[in-house]
N, C-alpha and C. Protein backbone atom coordinates (compact mmCIF):
# COMPACT_ATOMS: atom_id res chain seq x y z
N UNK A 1 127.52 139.08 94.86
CA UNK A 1 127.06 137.98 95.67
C UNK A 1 125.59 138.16 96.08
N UNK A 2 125.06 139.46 96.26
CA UNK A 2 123.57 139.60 96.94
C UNK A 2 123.12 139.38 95.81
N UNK A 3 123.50 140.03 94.45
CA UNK A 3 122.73 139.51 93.11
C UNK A 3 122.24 138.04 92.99
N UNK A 4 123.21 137.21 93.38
CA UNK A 4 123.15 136.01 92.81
C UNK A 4 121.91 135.29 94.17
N UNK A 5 122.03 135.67 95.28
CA UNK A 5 120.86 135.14 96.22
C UNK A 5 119.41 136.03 96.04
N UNK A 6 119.59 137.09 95.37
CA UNK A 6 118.19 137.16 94.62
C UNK A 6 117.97 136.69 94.20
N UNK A 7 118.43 136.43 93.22
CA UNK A 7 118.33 135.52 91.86
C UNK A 7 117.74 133.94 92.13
N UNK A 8 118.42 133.51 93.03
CA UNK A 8 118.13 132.33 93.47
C UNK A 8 116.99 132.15 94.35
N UNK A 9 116.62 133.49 95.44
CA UNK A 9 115.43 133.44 95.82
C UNK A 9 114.43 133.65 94.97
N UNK A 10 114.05 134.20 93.90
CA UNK A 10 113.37 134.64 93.08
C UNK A 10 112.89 133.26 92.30
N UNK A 11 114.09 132.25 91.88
CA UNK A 11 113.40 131.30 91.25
C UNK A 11 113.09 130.13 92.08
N UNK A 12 113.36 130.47 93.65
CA UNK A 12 112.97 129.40 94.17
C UNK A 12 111.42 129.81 94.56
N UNK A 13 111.15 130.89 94.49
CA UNK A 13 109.45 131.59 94.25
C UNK A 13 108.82 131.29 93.42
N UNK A 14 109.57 131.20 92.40
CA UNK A 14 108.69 130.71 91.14
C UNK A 14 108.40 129.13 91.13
N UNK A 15 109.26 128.33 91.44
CA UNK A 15 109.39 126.86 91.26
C UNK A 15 108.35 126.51 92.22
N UNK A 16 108.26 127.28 93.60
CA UNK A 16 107.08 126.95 94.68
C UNK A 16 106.00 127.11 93.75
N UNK A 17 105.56 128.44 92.82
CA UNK A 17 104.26 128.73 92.11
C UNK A 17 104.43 127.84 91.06
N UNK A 18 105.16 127.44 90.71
CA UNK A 18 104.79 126.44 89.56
C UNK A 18 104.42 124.74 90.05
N UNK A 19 105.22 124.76 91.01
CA UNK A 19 105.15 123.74 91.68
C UNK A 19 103.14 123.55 92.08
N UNK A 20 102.79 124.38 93.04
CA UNK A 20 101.51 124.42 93.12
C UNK A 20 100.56 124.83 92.31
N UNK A 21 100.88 125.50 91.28
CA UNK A 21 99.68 125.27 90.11
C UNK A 21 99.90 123.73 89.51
N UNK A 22 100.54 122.95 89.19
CA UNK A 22 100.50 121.70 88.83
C UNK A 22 99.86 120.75 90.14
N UNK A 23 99.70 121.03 91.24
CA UNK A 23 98.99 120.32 92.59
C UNK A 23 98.02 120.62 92.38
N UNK A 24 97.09 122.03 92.21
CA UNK A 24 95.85 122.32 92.08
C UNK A 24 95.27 121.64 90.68
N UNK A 25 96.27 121.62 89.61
CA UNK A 25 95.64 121.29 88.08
C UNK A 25 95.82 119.68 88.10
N UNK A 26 96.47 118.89 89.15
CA UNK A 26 96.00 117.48 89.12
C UNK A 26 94.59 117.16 89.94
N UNK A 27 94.64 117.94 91.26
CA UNK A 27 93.29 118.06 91.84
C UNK A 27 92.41 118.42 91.22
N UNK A 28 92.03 119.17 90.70
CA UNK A 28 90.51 119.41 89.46
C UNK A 28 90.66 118.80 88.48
N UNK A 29 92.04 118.28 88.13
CA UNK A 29 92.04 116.80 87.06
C UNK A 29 91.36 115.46 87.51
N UNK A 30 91.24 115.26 88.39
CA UNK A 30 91.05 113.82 89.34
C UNK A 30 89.14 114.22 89.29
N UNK A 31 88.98 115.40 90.14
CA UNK A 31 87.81 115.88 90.38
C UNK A 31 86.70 115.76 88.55
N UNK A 32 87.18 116.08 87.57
CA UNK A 32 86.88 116.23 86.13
C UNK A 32 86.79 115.20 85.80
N UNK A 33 87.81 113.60 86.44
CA UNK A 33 87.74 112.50 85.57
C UNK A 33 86.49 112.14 86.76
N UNK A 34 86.44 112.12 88.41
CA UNK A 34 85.23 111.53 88.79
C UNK A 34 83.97 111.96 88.17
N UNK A 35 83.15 113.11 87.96
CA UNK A 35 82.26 113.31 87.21
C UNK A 35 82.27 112.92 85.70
N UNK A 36 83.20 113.06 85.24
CA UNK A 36 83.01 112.49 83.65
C UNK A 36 82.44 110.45 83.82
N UNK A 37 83.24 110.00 84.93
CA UNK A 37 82.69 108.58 85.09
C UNK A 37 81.49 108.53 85.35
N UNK A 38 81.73 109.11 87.05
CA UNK A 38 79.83 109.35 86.53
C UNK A 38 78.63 109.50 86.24
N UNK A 39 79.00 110.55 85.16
CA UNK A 39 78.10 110.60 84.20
C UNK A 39 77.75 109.39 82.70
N UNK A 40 79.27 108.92 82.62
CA UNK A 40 78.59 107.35 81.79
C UNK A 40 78.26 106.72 82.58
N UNK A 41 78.24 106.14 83.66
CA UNK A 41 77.68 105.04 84.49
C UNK A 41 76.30 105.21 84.34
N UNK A 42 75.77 106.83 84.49
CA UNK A 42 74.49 107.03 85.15
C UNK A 42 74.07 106.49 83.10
N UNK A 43 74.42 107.17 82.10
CA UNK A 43 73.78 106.89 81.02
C UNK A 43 74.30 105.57 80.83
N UNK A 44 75.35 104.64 80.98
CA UNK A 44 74.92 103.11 81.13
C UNK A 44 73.88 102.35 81.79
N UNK A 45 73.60 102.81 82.77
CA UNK A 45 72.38 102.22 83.18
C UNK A 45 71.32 102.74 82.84
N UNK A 46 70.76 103.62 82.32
CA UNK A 46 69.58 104.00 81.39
C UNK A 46 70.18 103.94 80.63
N UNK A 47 70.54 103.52 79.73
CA UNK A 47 70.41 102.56 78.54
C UNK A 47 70.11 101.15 78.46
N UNK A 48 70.57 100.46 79.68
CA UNK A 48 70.24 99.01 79.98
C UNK A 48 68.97 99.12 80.24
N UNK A 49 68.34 100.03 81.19
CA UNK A 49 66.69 99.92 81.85
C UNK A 49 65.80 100.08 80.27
N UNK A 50 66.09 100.85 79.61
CA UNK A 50 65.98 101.13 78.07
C UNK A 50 65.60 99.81 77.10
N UNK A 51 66.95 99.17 77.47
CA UNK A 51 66.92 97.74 76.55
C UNK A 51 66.02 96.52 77.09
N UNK A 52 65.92 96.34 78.47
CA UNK A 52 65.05 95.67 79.26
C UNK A 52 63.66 96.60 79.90
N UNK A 53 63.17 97.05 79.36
CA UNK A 53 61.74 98.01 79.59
C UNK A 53 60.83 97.14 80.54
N UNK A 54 60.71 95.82 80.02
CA UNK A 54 59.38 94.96 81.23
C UNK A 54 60.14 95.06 82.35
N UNK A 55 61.07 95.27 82.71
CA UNK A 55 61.87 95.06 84.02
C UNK A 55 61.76 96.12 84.67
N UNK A 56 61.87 97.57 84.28
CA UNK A 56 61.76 98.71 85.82
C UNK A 56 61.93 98.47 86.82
N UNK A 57 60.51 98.32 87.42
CA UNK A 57 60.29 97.50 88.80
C UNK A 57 61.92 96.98 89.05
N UNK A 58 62.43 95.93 88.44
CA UNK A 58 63.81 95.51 89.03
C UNK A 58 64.80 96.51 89.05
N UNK A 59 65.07 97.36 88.27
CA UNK A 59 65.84 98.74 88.21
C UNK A 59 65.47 99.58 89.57
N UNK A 60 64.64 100.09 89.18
CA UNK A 60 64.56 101.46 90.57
C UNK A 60 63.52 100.92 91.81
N UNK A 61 62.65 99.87 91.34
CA UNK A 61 61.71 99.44 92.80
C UNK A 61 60.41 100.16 92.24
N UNK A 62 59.58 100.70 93.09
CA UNK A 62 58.52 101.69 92.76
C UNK A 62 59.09 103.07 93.75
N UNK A 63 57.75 103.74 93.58
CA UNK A 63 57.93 105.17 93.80
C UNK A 63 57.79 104.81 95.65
N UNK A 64 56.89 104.34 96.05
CA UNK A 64 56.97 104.22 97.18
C UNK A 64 58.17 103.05 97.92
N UNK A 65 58.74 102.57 97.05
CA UNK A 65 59.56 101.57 97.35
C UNK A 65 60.87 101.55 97.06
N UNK A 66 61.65 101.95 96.67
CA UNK A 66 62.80 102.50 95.31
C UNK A 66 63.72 101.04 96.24
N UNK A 67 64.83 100.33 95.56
CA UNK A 67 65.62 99.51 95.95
C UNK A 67 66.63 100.30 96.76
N UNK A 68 67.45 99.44 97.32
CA UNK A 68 68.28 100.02 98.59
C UNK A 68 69.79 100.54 97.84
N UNK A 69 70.21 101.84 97.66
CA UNK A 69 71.32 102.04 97.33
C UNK A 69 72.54 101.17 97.17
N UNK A 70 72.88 101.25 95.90
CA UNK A 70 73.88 100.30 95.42
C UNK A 70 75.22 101.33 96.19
N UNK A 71 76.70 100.60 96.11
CA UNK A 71 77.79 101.25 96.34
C UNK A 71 78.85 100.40 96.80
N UNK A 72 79.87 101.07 96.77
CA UNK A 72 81.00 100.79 97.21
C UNK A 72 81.70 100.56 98.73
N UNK A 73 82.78 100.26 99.34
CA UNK A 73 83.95 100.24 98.53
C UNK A 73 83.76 98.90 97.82
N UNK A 74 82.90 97.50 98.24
CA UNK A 74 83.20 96.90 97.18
C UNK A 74 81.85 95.95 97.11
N UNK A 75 81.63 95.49 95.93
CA UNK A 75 80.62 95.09 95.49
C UNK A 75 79.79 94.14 96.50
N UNK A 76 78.20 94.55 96.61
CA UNK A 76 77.28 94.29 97.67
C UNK A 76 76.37 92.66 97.31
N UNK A 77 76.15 93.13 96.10
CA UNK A 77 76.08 92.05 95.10
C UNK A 77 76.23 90.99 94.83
N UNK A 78 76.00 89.54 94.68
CA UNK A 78 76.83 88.70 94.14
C UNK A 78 76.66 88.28 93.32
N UNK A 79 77.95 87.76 91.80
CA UNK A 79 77.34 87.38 90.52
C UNK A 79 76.40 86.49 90.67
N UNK A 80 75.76 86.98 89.02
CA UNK A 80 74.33 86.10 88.95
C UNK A 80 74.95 84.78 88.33
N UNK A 81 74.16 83.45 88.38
CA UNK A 81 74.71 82.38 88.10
C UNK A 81 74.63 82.04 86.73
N UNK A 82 74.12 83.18 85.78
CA UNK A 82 73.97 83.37 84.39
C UNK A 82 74.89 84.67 83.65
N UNK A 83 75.69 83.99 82.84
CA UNK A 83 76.70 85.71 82.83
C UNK A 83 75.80 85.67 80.92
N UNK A 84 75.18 86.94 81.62
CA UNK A 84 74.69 87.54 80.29
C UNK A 84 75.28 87.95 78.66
N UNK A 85 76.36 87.65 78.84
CA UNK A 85 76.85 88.14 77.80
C UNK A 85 77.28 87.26 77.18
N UNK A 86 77.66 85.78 77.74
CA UNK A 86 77.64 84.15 76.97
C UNK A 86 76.71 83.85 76.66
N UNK A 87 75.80 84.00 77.65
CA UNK A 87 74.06 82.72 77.25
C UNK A 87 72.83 84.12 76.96
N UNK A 88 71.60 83.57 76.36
CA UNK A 88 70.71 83.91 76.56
C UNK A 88 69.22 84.51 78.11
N UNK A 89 69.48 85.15 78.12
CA UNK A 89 68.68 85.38 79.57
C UNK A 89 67.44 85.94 79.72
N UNK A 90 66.25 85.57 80.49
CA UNK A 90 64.85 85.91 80.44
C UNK A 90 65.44 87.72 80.99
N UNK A 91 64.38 87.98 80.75
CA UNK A 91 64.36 89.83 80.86
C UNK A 91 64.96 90.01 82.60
N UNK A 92 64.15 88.97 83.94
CA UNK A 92 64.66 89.36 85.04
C UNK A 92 66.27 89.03 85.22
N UNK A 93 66.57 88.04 84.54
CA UNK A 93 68.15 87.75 84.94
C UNK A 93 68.76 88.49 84.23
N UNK A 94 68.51 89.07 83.32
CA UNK A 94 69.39 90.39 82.13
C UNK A 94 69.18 91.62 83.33
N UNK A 95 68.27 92.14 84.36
CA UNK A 95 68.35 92.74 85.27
C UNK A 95 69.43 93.10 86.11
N UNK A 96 68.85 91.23 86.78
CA UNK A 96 69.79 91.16 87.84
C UNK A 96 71.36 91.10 87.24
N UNK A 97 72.03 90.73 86.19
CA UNK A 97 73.61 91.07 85.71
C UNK A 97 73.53 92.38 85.43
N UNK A 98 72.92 92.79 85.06
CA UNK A 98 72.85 94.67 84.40
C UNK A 98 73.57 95.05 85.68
N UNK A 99 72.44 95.04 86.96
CA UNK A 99 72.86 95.99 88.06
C UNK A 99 73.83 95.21 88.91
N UNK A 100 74.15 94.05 88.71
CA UNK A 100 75.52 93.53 89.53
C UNK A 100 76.89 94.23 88.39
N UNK A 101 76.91 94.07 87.11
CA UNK A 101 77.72 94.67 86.21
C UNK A 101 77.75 96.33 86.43
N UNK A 102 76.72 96.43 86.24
CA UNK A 102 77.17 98.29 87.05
C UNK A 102 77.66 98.72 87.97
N UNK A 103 77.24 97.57 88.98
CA UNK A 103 77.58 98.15 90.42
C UNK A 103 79.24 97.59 90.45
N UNK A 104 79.50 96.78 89.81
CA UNK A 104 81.24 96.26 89.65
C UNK A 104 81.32 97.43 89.06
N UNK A 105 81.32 98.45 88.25
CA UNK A 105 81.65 99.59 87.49
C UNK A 105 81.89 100.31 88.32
N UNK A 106 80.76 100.81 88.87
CA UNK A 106 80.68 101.99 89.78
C UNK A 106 82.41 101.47 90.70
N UNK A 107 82.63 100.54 91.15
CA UNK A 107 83.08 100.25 92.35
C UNK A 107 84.60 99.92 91.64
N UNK A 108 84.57 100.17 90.24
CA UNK A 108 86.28 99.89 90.00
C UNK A 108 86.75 98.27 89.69
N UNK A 109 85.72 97.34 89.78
CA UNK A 109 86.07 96.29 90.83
C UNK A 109 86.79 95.63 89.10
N UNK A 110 86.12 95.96 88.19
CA UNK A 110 86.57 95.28 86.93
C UNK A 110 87.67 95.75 86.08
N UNK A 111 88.45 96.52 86.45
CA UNK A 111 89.98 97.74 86.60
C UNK A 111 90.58 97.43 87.90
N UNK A 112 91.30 96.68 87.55
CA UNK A 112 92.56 96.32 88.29
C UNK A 112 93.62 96.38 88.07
N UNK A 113 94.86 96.82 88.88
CA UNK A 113 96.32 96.59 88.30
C UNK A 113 96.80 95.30 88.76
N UNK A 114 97.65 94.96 87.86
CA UNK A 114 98.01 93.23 88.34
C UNK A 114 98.71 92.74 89.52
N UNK A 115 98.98 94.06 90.13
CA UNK A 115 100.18 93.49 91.49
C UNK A 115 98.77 93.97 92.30
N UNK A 116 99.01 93.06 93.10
CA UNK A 116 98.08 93.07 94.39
C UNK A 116 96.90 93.22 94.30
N UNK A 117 96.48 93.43 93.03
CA UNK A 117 94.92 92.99 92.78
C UNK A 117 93.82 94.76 93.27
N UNK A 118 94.44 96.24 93.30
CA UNK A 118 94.14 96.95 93.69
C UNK A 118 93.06 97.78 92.71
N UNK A 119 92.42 98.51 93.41
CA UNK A 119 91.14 98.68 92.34
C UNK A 119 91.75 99.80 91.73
N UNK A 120 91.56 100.39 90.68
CA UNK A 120 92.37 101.74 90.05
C UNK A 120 91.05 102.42 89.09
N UNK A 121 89.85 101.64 88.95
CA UNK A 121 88.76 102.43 88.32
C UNK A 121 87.88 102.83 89.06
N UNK A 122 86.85 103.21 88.47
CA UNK A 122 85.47 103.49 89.51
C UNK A 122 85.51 104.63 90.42
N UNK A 123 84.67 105.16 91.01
CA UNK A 123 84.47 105.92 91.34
C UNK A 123 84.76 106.09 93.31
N UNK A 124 85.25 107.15 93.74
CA UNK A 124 85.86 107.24 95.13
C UNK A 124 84.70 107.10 96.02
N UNK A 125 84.41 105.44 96.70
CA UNK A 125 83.58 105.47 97.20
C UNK A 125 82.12 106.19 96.80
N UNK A 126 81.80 105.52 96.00
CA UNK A 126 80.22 105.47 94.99
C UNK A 126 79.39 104.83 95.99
N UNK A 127 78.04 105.74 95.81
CA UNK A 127 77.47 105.67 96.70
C UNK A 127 76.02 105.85 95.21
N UNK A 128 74.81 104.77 94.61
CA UNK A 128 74.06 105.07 93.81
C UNK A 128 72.72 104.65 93.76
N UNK A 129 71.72 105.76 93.57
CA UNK A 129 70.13 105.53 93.69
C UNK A 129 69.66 105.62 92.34
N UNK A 130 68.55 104.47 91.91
CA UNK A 130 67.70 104.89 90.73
C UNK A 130 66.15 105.05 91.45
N UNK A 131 65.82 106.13 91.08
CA UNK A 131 64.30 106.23 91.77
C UNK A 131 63.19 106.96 90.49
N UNK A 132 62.19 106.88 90.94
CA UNK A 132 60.90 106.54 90.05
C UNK A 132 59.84 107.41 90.48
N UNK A 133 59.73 108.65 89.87
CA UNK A 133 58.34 109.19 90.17
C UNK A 133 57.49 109.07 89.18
N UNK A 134 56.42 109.27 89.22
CA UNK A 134 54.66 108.58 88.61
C UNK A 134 54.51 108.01 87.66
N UNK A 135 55.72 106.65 87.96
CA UNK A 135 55.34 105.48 87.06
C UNK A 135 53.65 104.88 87.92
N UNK A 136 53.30 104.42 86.74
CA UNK A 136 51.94 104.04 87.41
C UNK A 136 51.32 102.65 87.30
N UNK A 137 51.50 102.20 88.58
CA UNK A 137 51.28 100.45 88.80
C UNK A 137 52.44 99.29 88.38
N UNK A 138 52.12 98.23 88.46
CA UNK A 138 53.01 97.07 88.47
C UNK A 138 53.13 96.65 87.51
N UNK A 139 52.28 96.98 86.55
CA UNK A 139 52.22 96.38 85.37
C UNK A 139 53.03 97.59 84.51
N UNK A 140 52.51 98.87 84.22
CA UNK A 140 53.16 99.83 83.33
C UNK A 140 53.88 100.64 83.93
N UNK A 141 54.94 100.33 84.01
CA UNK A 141 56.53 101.09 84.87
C UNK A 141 56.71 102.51 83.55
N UNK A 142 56.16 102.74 82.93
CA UNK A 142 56.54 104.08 82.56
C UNK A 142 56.65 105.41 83.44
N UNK A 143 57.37 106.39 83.09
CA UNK A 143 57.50 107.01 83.72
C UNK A 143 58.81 107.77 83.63
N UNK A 144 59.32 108.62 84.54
CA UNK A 144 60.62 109.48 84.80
C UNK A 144 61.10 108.81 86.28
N UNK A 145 62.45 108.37 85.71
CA UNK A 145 63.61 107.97 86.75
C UNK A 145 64.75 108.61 86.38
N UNK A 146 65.22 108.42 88.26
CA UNK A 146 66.40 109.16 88.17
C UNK A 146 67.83 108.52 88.73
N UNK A 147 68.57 108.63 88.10
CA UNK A 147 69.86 107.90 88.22
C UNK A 147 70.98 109.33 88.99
N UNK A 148 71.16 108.83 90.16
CA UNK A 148 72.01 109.61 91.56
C UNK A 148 73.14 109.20 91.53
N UNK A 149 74.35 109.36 91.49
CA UNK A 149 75.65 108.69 91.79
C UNK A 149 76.24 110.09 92.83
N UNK A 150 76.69 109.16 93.83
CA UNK A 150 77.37 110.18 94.84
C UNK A 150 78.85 109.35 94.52
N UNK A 151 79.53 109.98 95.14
CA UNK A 151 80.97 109.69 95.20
C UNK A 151 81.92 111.15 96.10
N UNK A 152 82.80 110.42 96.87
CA UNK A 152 83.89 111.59 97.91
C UNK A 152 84.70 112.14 97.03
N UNK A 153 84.26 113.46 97.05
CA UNK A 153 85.93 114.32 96.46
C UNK A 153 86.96 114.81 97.46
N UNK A 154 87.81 115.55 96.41
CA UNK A 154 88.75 115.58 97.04
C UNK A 154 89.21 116.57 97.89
N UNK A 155 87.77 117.89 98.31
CA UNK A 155 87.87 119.37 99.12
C UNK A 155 86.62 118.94 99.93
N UNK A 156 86.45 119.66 100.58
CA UNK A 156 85.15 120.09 101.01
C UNK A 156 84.97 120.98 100.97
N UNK A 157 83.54 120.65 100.13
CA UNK A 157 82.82 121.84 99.88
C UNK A 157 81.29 122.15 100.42
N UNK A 158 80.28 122.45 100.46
CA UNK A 158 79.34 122.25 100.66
C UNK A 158 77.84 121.76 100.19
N UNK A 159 77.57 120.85 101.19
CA UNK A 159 76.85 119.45 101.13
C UNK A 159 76.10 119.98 99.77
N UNK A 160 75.78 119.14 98.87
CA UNK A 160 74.93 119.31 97.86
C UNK A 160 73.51 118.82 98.51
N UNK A 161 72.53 119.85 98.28
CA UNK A 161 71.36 119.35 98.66
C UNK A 161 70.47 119.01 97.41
N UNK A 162 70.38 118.98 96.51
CA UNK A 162 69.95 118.71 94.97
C UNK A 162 69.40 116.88 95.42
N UNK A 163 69.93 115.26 96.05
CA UNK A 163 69.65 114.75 96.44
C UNK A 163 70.20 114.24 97.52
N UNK A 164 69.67 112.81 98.27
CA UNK A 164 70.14 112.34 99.30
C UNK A 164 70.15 111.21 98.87
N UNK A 165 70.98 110.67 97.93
CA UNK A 165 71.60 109.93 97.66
C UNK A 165 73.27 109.67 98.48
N UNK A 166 72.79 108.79 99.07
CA UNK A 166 74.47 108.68 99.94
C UNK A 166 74.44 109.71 101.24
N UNK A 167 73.87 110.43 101.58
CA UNK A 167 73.50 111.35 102.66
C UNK A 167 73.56 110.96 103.87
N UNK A 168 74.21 111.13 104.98
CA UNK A 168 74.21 110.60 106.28
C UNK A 168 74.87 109.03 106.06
N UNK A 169 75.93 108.62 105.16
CA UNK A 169 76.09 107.78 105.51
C UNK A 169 77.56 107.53 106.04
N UNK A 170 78.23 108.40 106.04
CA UNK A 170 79.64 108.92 106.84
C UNK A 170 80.40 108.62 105.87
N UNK A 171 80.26 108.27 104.70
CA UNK A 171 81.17 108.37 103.50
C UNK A 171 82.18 109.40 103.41
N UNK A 172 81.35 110.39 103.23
CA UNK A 172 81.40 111.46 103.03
C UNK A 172 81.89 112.95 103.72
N UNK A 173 81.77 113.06 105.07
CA UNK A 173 82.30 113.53 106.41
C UNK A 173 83.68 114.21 106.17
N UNK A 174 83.43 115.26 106.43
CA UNK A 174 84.93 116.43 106.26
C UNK A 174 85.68 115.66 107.25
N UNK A 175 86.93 116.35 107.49
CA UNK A 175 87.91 116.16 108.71
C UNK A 175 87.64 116.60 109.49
N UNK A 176 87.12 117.67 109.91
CA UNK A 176 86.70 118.33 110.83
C UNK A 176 85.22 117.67 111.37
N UNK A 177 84.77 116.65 110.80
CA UNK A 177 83.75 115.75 111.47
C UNK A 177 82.18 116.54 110.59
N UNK A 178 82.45 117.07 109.90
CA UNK A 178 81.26 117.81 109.22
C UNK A 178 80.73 116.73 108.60
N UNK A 179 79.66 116.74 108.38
CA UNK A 179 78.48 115.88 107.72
C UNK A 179 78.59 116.71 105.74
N UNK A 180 79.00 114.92 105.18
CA UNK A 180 78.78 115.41 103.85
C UNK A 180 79.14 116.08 103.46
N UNK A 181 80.53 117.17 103.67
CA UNK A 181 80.97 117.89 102.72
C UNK A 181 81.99 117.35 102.10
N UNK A 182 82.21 116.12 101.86
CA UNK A 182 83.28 115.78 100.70
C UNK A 182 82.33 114.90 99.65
N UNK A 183 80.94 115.33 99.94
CA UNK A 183 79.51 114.29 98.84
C UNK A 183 79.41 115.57 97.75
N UNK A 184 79.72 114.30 96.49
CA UNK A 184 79.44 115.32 94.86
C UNK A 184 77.91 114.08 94.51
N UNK A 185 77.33 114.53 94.06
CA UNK A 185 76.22 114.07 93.28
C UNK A 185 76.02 114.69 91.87
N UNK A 186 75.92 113.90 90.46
CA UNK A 186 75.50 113.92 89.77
C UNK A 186 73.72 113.10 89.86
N UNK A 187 73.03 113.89 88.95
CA UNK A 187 71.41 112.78 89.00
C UNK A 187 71.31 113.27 87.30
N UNK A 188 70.93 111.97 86.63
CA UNK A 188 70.61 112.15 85.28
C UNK A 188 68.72 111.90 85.39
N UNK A 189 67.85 112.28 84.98
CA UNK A 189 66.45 112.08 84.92
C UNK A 189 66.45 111.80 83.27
N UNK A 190 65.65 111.12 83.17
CA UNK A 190 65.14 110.59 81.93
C UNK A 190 63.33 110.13 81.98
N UNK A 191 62.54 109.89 81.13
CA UNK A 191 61.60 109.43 80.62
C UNK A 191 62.04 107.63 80.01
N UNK A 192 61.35 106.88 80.46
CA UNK A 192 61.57 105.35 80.02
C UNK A 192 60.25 104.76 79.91
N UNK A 193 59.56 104.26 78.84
CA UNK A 193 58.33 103.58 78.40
C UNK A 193 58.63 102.46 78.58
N UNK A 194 57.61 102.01 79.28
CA UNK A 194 57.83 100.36 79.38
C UNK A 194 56.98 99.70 78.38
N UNK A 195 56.57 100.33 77.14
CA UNK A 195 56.50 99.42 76.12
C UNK A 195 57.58 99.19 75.18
């Protein structure tokens, strides 16, 4: 009889450890798919700034000016009254859908499940900056920009200081009321010619 309640304690030890290595290996699963997103978001949108080059300026702003962080939870935006991908569009309105279409990305908003209309893509509270150092003047936006995506994981860990993208904006805030330790940032930098 004591055999058999070893026995049984023993695999109810194991079933706890197996049990929690599959909790930890969905948590760094979840954590693996937010950075893998993204990181295409950030190279979808440099590729669009890419395809529309006279535009910059509408992408990141200038260096002293950069546009006001795009993000979530849901789109800030409102569609443009030209959907780019039916009609033809001058270079600024291919802009303005680029970054309303991204920012629906970032935000899940175009991944939905059909009951209740709930978002199931995008990134956990996306929080995203494109900014611009020594492009030079209004006219020739060449230069190196950088594409920031913050988004909340799922530990806290400590604050990434690399940018301040999404920084102080309580997104992010441990349980314990800490500033920014549940903020991940990816930043992609690139070179973009505006010829």
């Amino acid at each position: 009889m004591i055999e058999v309640l070893i026995t049984v304690f023993v695999v109810a030890i194991g079933l706890l450890g197996i049990a929690s290595v599959q909790f930890i290996s969905k948590r760094s699963n979840f954590e693996a798919v937010q950075r893998t997103t993204a990181t295409l978001l950030a190279n979808d949108i440099i590729e669009r700034m890419r395809a529309n080059p006279g535009m910059l300026i509408e992408y990141a702003g200038s260096a002293s000016s950069p546009i006001a962080p795009l993000g979530g939870p849901t789109a800030t935006r409102t569609q443009p009254a030209i959907d780019c991908t039916a009609s033809v569009c001058d270079p600024f309105a291919l802009s303005q859908y680029d970054l309303w279409e991204w920012e629906t990305a970032l935000n899940g908003l175009s991944e939905q499940i059909s009951i209740g209309g709930a978002v199931t893509g995008g990134l956990n509270s996306p929080t995203a900056c494109i900014t611009t150092t020594g492009a030079a003047g209004a006219v020739d936006r060449s230069g190196r920009y950088d594409v920031a995506i913050a988004w909340r994981g799922g530990t806290q860990l400590q604050n990434p200081v690399i940018s301040d993208c999404g920084q102080g904006s309580g997104k992010y805030n441990g349980e314990d009321g800490s500033a920014d330790t549940h903020r991940r940032v990816l930043i992609v930098s690139t070179f973009i010619s505006a010829n």
